[in-house]
N, C-alpha and C. Protein backbone atom coordinates (compact mmCIF):
# COMPACT_ATOMS: atom_id res chain seq x y z
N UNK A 1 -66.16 -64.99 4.77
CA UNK A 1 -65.06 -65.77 4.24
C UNK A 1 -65.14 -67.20 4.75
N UNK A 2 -64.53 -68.32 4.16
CA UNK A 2 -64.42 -69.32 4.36
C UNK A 2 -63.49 -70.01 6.06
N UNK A 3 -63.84 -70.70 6.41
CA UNK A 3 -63.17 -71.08 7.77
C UNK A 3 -63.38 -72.13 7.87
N UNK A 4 -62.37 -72.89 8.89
CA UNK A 4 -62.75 -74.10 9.40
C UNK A 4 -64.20 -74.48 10.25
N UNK A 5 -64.51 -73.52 10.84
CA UNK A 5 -66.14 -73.27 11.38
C UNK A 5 -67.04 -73.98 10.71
N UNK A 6 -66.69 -73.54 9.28
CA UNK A 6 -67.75 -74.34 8.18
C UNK A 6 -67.88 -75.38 8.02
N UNK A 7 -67.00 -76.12 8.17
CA UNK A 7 -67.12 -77.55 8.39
C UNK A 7 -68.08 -78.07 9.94
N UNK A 8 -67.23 -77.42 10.60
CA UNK A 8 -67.92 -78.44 11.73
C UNK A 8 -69.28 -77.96 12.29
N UNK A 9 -69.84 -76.46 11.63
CA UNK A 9 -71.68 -76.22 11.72
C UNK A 9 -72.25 -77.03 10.65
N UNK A 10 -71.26 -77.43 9.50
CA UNK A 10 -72.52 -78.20 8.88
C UNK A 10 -72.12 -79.20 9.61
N UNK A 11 -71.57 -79.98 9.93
CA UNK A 11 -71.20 -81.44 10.83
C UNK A 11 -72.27 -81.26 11.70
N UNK A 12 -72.24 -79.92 12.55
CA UNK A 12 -73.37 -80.21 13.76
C UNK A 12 -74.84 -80.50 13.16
N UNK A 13 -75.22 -79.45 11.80
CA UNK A 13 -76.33 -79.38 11.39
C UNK A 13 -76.89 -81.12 10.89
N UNK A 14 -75.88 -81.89 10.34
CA UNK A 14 -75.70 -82.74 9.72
C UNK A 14 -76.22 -83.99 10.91
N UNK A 15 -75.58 -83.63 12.45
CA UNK A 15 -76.28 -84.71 13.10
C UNK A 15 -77.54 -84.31 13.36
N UNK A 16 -77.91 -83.29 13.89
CA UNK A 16 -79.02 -82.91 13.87
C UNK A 16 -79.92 -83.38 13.28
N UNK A 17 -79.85 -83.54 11.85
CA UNK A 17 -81.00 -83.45 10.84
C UNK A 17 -80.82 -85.57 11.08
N UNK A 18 -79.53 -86.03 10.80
CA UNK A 18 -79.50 -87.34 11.31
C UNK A 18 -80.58 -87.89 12.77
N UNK A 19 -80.24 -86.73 13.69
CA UNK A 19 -81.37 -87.45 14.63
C UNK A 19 -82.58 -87.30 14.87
N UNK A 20 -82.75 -86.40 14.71
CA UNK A 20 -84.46 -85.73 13.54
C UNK A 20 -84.79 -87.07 13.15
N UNK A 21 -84.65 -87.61 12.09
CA UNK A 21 -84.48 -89.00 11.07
C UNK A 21 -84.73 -90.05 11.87
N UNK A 22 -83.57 -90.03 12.90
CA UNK A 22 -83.82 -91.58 13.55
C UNK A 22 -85.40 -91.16 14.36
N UNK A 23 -85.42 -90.52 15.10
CA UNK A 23 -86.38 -90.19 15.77
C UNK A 23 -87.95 -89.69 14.95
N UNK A 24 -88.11 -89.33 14.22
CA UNK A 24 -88.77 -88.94 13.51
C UNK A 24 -89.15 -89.67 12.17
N UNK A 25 -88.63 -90.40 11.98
CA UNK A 25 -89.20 -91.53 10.79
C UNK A 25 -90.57 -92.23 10.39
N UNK A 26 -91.23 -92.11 9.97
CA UNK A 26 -92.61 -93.12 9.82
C UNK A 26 -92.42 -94.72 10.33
N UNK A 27 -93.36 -95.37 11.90
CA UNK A 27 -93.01 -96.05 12.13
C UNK A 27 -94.41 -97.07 11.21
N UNK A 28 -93.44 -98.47 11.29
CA UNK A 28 -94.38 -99.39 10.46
C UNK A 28 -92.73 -100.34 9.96
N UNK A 29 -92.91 -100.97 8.86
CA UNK A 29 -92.50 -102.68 8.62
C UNK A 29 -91.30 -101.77 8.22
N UNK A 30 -91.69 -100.28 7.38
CA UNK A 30 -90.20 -99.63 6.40
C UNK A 30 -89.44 -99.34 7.41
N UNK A 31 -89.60 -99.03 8.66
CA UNK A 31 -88.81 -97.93 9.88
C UNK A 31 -87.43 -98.22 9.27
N UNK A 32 -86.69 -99.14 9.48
CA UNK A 32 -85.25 -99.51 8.95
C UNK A 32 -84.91 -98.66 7.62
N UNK A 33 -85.25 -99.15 6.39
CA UNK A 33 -85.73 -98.52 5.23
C UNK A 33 -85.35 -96.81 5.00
N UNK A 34 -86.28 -96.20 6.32
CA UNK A 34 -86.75 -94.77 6.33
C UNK A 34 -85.26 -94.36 6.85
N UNK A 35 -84.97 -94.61 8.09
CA UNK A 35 -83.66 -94.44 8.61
C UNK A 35 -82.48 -94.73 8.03
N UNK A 36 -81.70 -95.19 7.38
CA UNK A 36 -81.00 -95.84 6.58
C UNK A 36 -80.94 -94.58 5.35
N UNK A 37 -81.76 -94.60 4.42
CA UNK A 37 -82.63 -93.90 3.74
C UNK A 37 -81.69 -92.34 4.28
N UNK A 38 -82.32 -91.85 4.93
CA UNK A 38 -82.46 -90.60 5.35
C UNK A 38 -80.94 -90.06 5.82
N UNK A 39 -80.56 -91.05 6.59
CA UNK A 39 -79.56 -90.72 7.36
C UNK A 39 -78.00 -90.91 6.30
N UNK A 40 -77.97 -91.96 5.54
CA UNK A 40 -77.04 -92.04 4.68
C UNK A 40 -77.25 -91.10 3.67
N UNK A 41 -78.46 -90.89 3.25
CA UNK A 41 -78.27 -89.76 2.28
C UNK A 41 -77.38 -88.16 2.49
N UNK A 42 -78.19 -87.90 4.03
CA UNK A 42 -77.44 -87.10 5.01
C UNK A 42 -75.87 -87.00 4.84
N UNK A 43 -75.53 -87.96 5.23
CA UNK A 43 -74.20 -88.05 5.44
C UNK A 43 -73.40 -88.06 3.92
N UNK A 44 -73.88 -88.75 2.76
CA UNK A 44 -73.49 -88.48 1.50
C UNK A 44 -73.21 -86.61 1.31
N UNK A 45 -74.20 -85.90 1.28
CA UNK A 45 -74.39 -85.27 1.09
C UNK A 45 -73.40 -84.35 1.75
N UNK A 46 -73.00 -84.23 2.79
CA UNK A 46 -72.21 -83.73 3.53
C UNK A 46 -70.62 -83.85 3.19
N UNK A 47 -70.46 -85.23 3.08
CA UNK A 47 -69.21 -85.79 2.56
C UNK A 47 -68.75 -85.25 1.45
N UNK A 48 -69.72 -85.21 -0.03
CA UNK A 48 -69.63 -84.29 -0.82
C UNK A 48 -69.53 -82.73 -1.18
N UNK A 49 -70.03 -82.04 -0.14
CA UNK A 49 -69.79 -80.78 -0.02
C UNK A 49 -68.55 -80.82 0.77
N UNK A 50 -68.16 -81.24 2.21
CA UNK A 50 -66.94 -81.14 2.20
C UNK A 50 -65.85 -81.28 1.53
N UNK A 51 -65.95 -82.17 0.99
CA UNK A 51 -64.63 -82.45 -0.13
C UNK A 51 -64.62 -81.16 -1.45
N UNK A 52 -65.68 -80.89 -1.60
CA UNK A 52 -65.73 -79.79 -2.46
C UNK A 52 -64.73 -78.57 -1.60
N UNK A 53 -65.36 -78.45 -0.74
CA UNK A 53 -65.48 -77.37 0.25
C UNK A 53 -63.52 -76.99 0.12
N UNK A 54 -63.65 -78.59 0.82
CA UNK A 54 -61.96 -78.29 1.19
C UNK A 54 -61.00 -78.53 0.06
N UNK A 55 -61.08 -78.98 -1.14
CA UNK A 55 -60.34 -78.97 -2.44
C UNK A 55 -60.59 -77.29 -2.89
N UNK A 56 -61.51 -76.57 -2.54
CA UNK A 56 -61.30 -75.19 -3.44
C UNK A 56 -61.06 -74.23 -1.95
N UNK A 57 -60.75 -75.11 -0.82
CA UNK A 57 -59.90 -74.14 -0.24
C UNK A 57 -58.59 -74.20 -0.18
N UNK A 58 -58.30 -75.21 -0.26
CA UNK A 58 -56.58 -74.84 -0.24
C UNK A 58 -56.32 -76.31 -1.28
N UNK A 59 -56.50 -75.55 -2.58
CA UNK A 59 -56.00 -76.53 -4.07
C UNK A 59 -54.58 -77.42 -4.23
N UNK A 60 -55.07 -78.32 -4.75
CA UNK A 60 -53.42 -79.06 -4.94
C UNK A 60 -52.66 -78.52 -5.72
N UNK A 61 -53.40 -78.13 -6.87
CA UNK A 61 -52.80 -77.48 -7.99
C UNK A 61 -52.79 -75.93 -8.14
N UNK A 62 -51.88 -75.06 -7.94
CA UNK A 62 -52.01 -73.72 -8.08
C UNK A 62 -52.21 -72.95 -9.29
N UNK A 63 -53.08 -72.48 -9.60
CA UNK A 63 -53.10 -71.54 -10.70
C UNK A 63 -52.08 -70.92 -11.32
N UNK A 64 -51.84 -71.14 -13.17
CA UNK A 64 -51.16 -70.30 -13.49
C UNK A 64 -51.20 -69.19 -14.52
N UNK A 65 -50.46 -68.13 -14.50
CA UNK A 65 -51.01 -67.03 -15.20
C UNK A 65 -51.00 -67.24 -16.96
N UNK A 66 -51.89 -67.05 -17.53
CA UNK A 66 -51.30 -66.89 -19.07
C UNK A 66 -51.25 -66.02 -19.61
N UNK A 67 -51.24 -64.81 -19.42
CA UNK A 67 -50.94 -63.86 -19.94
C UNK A 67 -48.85 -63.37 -19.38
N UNK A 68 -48.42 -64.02 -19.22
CA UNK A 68 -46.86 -64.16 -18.79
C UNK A 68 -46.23 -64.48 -19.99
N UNK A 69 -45.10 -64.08 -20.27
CA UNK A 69 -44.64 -64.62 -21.26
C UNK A 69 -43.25 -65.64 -20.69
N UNK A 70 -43.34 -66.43 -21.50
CA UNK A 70 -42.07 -68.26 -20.88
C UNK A 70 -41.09 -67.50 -20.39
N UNK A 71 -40.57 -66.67 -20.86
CA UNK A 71 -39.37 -66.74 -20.37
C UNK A 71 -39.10 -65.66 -19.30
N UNK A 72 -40.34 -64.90 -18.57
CA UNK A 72 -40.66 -64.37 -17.58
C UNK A 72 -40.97 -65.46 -16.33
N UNK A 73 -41.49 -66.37 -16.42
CA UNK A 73 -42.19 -66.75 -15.45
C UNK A 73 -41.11 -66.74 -14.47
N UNK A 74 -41.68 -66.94 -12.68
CA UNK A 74 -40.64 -67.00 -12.07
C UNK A 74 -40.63 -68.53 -11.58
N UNK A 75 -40.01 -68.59 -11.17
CA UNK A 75 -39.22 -69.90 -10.38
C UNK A 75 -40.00 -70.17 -8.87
């Protein structure tokens, strides 16, 4: 099931792979380039699944039934 956990292992995984990147980059004239590159994509990527993550866990908008008829629904 879903948890707050989930967020913050991908957060950890997320620096991780960020310092992998800094450290691990092809050095030469791009180094900046590579890092930048890598690490913002990183973090895009993350940003986007969280927000996913946490909009279909607890929705603004609640589901409603249609098979109800109007003048059933409750209050």
């Amino acid at each position: 099931m879903a948890s707050g956990w989930s967020l913050l292992i991908g957060l950890i995984i997320i620096v991780a792979a960020s310092l992998a990147a800094w450290f691990l980059s092809p050095k030469g004239e791009n180094l900046t380039v590579w890092r930048s590159t890598l690490i913002l994509s990183f973090v895009s990527c993350y940003l986007m699944w969280a927000i996913v993550f946490l909009a279909q866990w607890h929705p603004l908008i609640a589901p409603k039934r249609a098979d109800m008829r109007p003048d059933r629904v409750p209050s």
